[in-house]
Each structure stands twice: as structure tokens, then as C-alpha cells.
C-alpha atoms as a PDB file:
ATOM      1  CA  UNK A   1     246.151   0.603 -74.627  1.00  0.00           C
ATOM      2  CA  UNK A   2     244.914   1.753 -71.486  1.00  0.00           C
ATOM      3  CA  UNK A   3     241.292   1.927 -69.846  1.00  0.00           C
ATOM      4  CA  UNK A   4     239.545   4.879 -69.679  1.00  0.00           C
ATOM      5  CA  UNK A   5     236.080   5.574 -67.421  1.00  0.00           C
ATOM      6  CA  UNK A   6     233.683   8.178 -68.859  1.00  0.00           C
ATOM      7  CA  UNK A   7     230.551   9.317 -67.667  1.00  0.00           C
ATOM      8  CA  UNK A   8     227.797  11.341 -69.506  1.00  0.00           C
ATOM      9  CA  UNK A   9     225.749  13.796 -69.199  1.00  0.00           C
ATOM     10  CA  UNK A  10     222.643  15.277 -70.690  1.00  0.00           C
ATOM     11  CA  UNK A  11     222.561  15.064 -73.997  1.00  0.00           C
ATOM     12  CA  UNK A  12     225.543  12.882 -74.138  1.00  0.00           C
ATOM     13  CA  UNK A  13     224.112  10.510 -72.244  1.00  0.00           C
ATOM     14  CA  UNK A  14     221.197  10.607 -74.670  1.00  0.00           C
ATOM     15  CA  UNK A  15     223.431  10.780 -77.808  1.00  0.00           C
ATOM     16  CA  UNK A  16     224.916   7.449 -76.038  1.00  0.00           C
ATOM     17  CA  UNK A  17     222.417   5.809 -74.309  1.00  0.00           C
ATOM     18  CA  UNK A  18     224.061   5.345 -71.211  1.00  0.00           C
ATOM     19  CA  UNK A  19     224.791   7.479 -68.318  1.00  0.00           C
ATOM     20  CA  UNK A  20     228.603   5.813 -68.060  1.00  0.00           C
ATOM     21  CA  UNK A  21     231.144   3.272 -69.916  1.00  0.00           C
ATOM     22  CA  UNK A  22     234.816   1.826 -69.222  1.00  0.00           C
ATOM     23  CA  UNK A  23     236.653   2.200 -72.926  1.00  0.00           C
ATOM     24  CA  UNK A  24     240.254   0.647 -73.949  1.00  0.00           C
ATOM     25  CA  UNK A  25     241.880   3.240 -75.843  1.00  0.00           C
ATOM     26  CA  UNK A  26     244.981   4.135 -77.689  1.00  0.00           C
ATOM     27  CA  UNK A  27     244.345   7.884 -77.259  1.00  0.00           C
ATOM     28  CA  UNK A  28     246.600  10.414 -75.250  1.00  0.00           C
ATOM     29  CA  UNK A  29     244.486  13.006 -74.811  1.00  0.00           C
ATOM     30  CA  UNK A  30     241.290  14.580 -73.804  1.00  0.00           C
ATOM     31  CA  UNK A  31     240.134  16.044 -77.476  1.00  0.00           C
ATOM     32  CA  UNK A  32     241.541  12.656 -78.884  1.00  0.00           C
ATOM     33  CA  UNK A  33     239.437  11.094 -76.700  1.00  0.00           C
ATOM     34  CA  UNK A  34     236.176  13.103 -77.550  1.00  0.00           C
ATOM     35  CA  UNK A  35     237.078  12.469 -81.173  1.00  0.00           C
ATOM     36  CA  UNK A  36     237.141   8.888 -80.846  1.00  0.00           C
ATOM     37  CA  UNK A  37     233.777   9.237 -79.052  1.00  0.00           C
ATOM     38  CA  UNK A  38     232.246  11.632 -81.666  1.00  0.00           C
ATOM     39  CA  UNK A  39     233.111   8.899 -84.175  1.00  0.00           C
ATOM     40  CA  UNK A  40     231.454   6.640 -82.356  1.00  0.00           C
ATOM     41  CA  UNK A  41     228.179   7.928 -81.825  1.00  0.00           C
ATOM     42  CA  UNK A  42     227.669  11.021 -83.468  1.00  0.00           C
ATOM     43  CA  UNK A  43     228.077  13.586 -81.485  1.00  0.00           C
ATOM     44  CA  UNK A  44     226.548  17.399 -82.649  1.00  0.00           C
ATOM     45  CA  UNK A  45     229.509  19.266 -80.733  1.00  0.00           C
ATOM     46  CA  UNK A  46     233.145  20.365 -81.060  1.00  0.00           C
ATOM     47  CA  UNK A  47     235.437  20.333 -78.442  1.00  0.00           C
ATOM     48  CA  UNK A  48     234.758  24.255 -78.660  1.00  0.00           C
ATOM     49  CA  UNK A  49     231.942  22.945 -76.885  1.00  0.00           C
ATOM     50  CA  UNK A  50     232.611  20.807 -74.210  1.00  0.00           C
ATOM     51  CA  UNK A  51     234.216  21.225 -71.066  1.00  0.00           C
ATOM     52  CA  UNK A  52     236.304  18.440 -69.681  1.00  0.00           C
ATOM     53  CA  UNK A  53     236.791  17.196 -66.224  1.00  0.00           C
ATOM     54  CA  UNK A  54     238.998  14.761 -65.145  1.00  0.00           C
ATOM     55  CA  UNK A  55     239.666  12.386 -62.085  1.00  0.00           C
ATOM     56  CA  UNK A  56     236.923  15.142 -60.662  1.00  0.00           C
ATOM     57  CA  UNK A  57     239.056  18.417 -61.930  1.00  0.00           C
ATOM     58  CA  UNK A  58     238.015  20.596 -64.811  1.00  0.00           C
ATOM     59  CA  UNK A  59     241.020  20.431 -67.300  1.00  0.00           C
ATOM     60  CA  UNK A  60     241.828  21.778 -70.557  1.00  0.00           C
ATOM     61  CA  UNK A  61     240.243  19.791 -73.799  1.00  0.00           C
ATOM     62  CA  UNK A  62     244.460  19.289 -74.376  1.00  0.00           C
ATOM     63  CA  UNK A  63     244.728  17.111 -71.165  1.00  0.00           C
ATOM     64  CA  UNK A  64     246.855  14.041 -71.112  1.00  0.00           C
ATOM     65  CA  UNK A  65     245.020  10.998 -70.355  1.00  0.00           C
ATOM     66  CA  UNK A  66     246.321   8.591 -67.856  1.00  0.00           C
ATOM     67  CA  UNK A  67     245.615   4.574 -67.184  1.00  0.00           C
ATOM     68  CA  UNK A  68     242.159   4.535 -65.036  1.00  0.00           C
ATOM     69  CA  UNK A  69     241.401   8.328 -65.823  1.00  0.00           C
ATOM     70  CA  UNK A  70     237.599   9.021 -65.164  1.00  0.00           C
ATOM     71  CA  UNK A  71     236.469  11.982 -67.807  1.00  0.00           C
ATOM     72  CA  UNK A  72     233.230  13.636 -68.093  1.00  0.00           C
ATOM     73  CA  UNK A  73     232.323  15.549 -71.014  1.00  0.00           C
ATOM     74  CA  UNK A  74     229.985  18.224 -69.890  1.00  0.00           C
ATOM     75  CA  UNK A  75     227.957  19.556 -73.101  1.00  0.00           C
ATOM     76  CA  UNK A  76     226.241  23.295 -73.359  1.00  0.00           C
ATOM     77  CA  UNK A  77     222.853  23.298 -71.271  1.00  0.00           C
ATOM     78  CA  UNK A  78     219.711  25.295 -72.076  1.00  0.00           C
ATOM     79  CA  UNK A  79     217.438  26.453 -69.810  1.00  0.00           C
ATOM     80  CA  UNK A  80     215.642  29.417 -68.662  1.00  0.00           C
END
């Protein structure tokens, strides 16, 4: 198990109700990770549509995850 930080945004923070949270995990990876998260609260997006960033880095959805790793999710935004 290690600990993973994760911070949302937009509508993940809505879908979550909270802006961050420190998980224990088994996962090794970023999608993993977003899977176990989708799970978890529902989620209306694919990794298709996400970008990742971790430890402050935009990374590939296929990134390993590492004890203490902070990840943010970013979600599509509308606008105009």
C-alpha cells in the first residue's frame, strides 16, 4: 500500500465534494488510480478525458505512481 495525495478540480471536486484527499492505495498507476476513483464516486469521464499531472508535471494517464505522489486529475472545461 502506499499513500497517494490528490487534488480536484472543477467538476471533480464537485463529483467529490472536496477540493483534495490523502488515499492508501494498492494501485501502480495513474489510469488505475482514476479507476479506483471513478468507482468510488462516479465519475462521467474516461481517462480519454482527463489529463494527469503529477508531483506538479503533466504525465501520461500510464504513469507509475510512487509513495507520496500528489496527482491532479484535470477534467474537460467549458466556457466561452
Amino acid at each position: 500500500m502506499m499513500t497517494i495525495h490528490i487534488t480536484y478540480f472543477a467538476a471533480l471536486r464537485d463529483a467529490t465534494g472536496q477540493t483534495e484527499e490523502t488515499l492508501r492505495t494498492e494501485v501502480k498507476t495513474a489510469n488505475a488510480l482514476f479507476h479506483e476513483l471513478t468507482t468510488k464516486y462516479h465519475w462521467p469521464f474516461s481517462e480519454a478525458d482527463i489529463q494527469v499531472a503529477i508531483n506538479d508535471r503533466y504525465q501520461p494517464v500510464e504513469a507509475a505512481l510512487k509513495e507520496g505522489d500528489r496527482v491532479v486529475f484535470i477534467p474537460p472545461v467549458a466556457g466561452g
